[in-house]
Protein backbone atom coordinates (compact mmCIF):
# COMPACT_ATOMS: atom_id res chain seq x y z
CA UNK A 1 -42.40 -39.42 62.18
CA UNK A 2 -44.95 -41.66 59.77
CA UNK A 3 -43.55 -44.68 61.60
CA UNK A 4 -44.46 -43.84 64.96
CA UNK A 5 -47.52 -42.97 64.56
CA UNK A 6 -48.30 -45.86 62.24
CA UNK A 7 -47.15 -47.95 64.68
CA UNK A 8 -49.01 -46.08 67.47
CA UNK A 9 -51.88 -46.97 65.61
CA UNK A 10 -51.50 -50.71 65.23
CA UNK A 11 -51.10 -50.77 68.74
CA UNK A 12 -54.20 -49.36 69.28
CA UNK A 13 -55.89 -52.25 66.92
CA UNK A 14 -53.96 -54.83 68.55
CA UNK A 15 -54.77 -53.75 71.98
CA UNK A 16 -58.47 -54.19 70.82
CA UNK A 17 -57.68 -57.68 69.38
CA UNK A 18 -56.30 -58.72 72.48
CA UNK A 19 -59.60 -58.18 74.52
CA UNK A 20 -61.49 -60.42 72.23
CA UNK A 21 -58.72 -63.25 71.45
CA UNK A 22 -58.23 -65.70 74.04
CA UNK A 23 -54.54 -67.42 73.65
CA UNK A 24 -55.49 -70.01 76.10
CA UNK A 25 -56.85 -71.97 73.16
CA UNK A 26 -53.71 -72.88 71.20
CA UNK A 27 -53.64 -75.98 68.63
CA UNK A 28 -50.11 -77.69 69.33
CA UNK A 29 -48.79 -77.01 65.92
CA UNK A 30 -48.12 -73.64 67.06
CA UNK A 31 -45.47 -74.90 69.32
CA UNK A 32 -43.03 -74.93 66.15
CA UNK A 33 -41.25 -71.96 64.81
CA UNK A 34 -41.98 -72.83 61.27
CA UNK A 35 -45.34 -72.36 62.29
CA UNK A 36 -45.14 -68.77 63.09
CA UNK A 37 -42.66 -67.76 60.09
CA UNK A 38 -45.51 -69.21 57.68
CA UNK A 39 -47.28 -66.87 59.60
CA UNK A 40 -45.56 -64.25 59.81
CA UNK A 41 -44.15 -64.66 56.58
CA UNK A 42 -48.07 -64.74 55.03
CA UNK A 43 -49.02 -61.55 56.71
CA UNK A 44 -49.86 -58.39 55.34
CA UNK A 45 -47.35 -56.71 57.44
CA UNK A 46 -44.53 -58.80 56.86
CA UNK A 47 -42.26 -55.92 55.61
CA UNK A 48 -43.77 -53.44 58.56
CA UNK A 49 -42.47 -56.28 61.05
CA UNK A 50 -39.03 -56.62 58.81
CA UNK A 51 -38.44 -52.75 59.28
CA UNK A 52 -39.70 -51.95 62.47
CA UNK A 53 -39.03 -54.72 64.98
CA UNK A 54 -35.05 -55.07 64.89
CA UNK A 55 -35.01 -51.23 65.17
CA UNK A 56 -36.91 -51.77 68.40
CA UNK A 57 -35.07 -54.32 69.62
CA UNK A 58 -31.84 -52.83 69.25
CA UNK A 59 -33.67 -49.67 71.19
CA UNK A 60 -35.04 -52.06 73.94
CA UNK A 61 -31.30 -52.92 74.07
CA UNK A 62 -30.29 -49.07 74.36
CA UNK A 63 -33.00 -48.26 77.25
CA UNK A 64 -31.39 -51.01 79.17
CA UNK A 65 -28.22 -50.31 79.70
CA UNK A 66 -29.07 -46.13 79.65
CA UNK A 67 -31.46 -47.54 83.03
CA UNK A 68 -34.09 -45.92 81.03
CA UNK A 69 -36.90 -48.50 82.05
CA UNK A 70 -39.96 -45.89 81.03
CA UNK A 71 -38.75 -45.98 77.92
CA UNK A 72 -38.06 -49.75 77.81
CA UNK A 73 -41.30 -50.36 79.32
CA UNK A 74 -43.07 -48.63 76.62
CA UNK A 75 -40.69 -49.83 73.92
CA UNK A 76 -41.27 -53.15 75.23
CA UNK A 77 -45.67 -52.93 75.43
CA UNK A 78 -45.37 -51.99 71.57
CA UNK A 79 -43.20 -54.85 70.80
CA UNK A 80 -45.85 -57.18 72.70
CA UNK A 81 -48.18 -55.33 70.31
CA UNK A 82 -46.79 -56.08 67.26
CA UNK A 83 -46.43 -59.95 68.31
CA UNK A 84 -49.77 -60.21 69.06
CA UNK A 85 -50.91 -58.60 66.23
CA UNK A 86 -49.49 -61.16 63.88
CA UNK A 87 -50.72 -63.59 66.09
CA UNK A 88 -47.15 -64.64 67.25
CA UNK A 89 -47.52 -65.73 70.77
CA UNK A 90 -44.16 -67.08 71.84
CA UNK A 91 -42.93 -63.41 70.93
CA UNK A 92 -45.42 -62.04 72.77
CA UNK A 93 -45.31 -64.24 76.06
CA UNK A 94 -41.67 -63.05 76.48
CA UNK A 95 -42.85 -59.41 76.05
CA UNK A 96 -44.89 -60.01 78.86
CA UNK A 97 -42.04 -61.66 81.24
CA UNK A 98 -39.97 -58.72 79.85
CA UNK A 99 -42.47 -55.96 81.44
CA UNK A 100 -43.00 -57.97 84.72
CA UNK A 101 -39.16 -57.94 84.27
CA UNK A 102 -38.99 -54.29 83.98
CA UNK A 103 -40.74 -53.24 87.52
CA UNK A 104 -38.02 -54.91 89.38
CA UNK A 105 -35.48 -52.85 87.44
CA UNK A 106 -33.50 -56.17 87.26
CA UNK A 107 -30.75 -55.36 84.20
CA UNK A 108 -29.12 -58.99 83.73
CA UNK A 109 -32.83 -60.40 84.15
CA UNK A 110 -33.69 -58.06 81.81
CA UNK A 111 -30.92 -59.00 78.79
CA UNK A 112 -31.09 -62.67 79.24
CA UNK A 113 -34.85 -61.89 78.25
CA UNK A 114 -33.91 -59.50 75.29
CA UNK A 115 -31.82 -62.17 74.14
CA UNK A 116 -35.04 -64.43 74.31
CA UNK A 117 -37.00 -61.85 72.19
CA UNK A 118 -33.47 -61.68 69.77
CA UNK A 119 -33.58 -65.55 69.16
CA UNK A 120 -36.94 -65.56 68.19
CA UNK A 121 -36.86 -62.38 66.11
CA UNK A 122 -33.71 -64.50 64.36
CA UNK A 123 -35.60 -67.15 64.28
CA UNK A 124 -38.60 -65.59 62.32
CA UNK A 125 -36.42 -63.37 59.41
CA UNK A 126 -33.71 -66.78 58.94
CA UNK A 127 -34.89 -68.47 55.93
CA UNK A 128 -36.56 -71.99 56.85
CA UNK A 129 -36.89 -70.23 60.54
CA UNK A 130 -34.44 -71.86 62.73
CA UNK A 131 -34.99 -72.86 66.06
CA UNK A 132 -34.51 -70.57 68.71
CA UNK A 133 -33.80 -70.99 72.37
């Protein structure tokens, strides 16, 4: 599958940018959605985000309640990929929690975080990018 292994590849390039970009450093205007839909929105790889991250979400969903947590876990390190990629950190701080998440096996810890990740996913494709929560 082209996907995968396109997406296999970004990871690989993301994994790189993370070793060299600190996200300590953030200006505050990055604390508003509208923010990171400009971004997002202004990408290159708005329309590889737009086809590819719902589709893992609703798998991230899937892994969950199949108790499939190897799955999830990698599922969930390629969404954290993607988000830091495109330089979206909110999405990718709650990738992050959703791993940690993951090694206690914790299901309902796990959904109320996939429904973190959904809202701001929402929040990214609505037009105007609406809050999330």
């Amino acid at each position: 599958n082209i996907s995968q292994l396109l997406l296999e590849g970004l990871l690989k390039l993301i994994e790189q940018q993370l070793d060299t970009s600190p996200d300590d450093t953030l200006p505050e205007e990055q604390d508003d959605i509208g923010f990171y839909v400009r971004q997002l929105r202004n990408s290159d790889y708005y329309s590889l985000f737009v086809d590819t991250v719902p589709e893992d979400l609703k798998r991230l969903y899937t892994e969950t309640q199949d108790g499939d947590f190897l799955s999830l876990a990698q599922t969930a390190h390629r969404l954290k990929g993607v988000f830091a990629m495109l330089n979206l950190h909110p999405g990718k701080q709650l990738c992050e929690a959703l791993e940690k998440l993951i090694t206690t096996q914790d299901r309902a810890q796990i959904e109320a975080n996939l429904q973190q990740i959904e809202g701001f996913v929402t929040a990214l494709l609505q037009p105007g990018g609406q809050q999330y929560e």
